[in-house]
Protein backbone atom coordinates (compact mmCIF):
# COMPACT_ATOMS: atom_id res chain seq x y z
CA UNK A 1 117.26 -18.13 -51.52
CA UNK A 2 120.05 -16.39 -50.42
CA UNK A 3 120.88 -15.45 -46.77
CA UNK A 4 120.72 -11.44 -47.68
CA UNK A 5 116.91 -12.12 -49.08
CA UNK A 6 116.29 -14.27 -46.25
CA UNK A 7 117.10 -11.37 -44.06
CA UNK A 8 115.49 -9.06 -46.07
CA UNK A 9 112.28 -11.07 -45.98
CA UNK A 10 112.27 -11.70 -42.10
CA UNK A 11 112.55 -7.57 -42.07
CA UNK A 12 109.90 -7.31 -44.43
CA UNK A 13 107.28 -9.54 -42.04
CA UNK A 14 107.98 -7.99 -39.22
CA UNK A 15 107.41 -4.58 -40.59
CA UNK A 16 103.99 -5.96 -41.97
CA UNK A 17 102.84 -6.96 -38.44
CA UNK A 18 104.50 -3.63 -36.54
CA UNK A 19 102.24 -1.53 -39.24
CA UNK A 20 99.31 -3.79 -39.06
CA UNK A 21 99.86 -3.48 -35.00
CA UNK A 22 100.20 0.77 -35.57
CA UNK A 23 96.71 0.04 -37.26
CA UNK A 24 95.02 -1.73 -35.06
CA UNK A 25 96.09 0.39 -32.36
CA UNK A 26 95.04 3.92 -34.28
CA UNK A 27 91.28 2.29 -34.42
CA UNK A 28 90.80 0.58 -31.30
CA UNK A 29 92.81 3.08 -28.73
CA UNK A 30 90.29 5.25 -29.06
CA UNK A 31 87.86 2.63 -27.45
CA UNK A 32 90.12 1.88 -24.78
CA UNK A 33 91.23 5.12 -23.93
CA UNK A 34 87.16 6.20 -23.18
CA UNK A 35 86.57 2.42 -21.39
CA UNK A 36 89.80 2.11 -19.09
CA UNK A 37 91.28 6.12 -18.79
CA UNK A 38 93.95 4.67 -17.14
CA UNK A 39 95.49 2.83 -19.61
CA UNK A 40 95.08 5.62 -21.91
CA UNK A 41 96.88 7.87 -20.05
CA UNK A 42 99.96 5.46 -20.16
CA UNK A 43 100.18 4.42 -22.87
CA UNK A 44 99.32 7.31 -24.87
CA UNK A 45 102.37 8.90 -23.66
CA UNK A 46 104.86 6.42 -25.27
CA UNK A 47 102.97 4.03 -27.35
CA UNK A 48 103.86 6.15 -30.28
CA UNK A 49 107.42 6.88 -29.31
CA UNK A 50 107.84 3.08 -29.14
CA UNK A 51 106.10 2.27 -32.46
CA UNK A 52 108.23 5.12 -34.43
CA UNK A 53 111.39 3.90 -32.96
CA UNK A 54 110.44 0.94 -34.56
CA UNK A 55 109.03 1.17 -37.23
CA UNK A 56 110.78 4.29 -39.45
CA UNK A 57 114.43 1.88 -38.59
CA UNK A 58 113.11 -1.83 -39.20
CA UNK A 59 110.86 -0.37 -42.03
CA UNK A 60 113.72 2.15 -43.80
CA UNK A 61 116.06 -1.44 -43.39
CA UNK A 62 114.01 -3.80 -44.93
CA UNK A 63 112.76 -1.61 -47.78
CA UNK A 64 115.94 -0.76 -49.01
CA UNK A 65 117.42 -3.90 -48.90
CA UNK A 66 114.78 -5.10 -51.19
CA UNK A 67 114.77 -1.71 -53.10
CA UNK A 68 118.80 -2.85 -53.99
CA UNK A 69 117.53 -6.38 -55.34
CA UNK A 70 114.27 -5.35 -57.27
CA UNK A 71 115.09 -1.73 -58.11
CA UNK A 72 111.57 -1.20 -58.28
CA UNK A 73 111.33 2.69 -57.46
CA UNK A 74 107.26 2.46 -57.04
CA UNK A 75 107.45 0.15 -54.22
CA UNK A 76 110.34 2.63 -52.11
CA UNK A 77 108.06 5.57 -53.48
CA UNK A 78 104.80 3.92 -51.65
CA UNK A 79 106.95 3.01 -48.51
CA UNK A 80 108.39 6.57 -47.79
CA UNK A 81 104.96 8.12 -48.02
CA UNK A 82 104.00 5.85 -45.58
CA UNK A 83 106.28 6.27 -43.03
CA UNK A 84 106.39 10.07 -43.83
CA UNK A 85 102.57 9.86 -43.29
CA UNK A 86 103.11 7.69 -39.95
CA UNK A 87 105.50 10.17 -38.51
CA UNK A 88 103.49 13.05 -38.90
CA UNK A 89 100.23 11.39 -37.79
CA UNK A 90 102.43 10.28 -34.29
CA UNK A 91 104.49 13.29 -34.23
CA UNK A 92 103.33 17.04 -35.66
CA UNK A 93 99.90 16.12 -36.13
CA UNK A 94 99.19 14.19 -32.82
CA UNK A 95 97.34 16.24 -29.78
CA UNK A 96 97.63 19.38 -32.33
CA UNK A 97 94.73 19.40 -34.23
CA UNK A 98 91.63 17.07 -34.20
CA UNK A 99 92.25 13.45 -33.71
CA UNK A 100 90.00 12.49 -36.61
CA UNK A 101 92.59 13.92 -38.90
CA UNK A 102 95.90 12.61 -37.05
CA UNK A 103 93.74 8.85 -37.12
CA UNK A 104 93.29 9.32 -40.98
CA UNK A 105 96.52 10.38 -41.74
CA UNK A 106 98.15 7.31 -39.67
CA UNK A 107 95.85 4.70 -40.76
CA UNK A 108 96.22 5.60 -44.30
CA UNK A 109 100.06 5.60 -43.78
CA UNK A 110 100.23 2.15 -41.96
CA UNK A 111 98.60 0.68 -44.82
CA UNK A 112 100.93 2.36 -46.98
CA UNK A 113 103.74 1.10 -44.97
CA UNK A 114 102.20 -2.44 -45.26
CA UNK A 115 101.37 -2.61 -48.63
CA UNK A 116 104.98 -1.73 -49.45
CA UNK A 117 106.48 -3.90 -47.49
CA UNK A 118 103.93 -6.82 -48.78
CA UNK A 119 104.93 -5.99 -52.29
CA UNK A 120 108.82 -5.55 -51.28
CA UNK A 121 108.59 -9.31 -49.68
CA UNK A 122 106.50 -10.75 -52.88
CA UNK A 123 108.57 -8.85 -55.62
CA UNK A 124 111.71 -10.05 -53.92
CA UNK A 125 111.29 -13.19 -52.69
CA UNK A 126 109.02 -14.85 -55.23
């Protein structure tokens, strides 16, 4: 394996766990914020600045790095809906209309975002 798809695959892991962490946080914040409001009010206000500043960068990276070895179009395709979905569920959508919607619209994003990175690291690196 070369170093660039070593690199690429490193990217690609740590983009599955930041989305699987965006998902676990978009289910169980909810249960935290109502048991401990004081950690809700802190982190909610930069929790999902942090995550996006992660995520849309590492995520973008790593996907297009493995979009220039596999040229497989599907896999980008899935990727950018995900992150376009995770944006707006942490950006426009968030504290804007009801939170059952901006929670759908992340969690089905993160998995998105996961799923194409899983298939990025398998169709690259296998």
């Amino acid at each position: 394996m070369t170093d660039t798809n070593i690199k690429t695959k490193k990217l690609d892991n740590i983009s599955i766990y930041i989305s699987g962490f965006c998902l676990i946080h978009c289910l169980a914040f909810p249960i935290l914020s109502v048991s401990i409001p004081f950690y809700g009010f802190f982190t909610e206000n930069h929790l999902h600045e942090i995550l996006l500043f992660l995520i849309i960068p590492i995520s973008s990276f790593a996907l297009y790095r493995g979009f220039k070895n596999h040229k497989n179009r599907r896999i980008i395709s899935v990727g950018i809906i995900g992150g376009i979905l995770v944006f707006l569920g942490a950006t426009i959508l968030h504290n804007q209309v009801n939170s059952t919607y901006e929670l759908i619209i992340t969690v089905i994003g993160s998995v998105l975002l996961a799923l194409a990175h899983f298939n990025n690291n398998r169709v690259s690196h296998y």
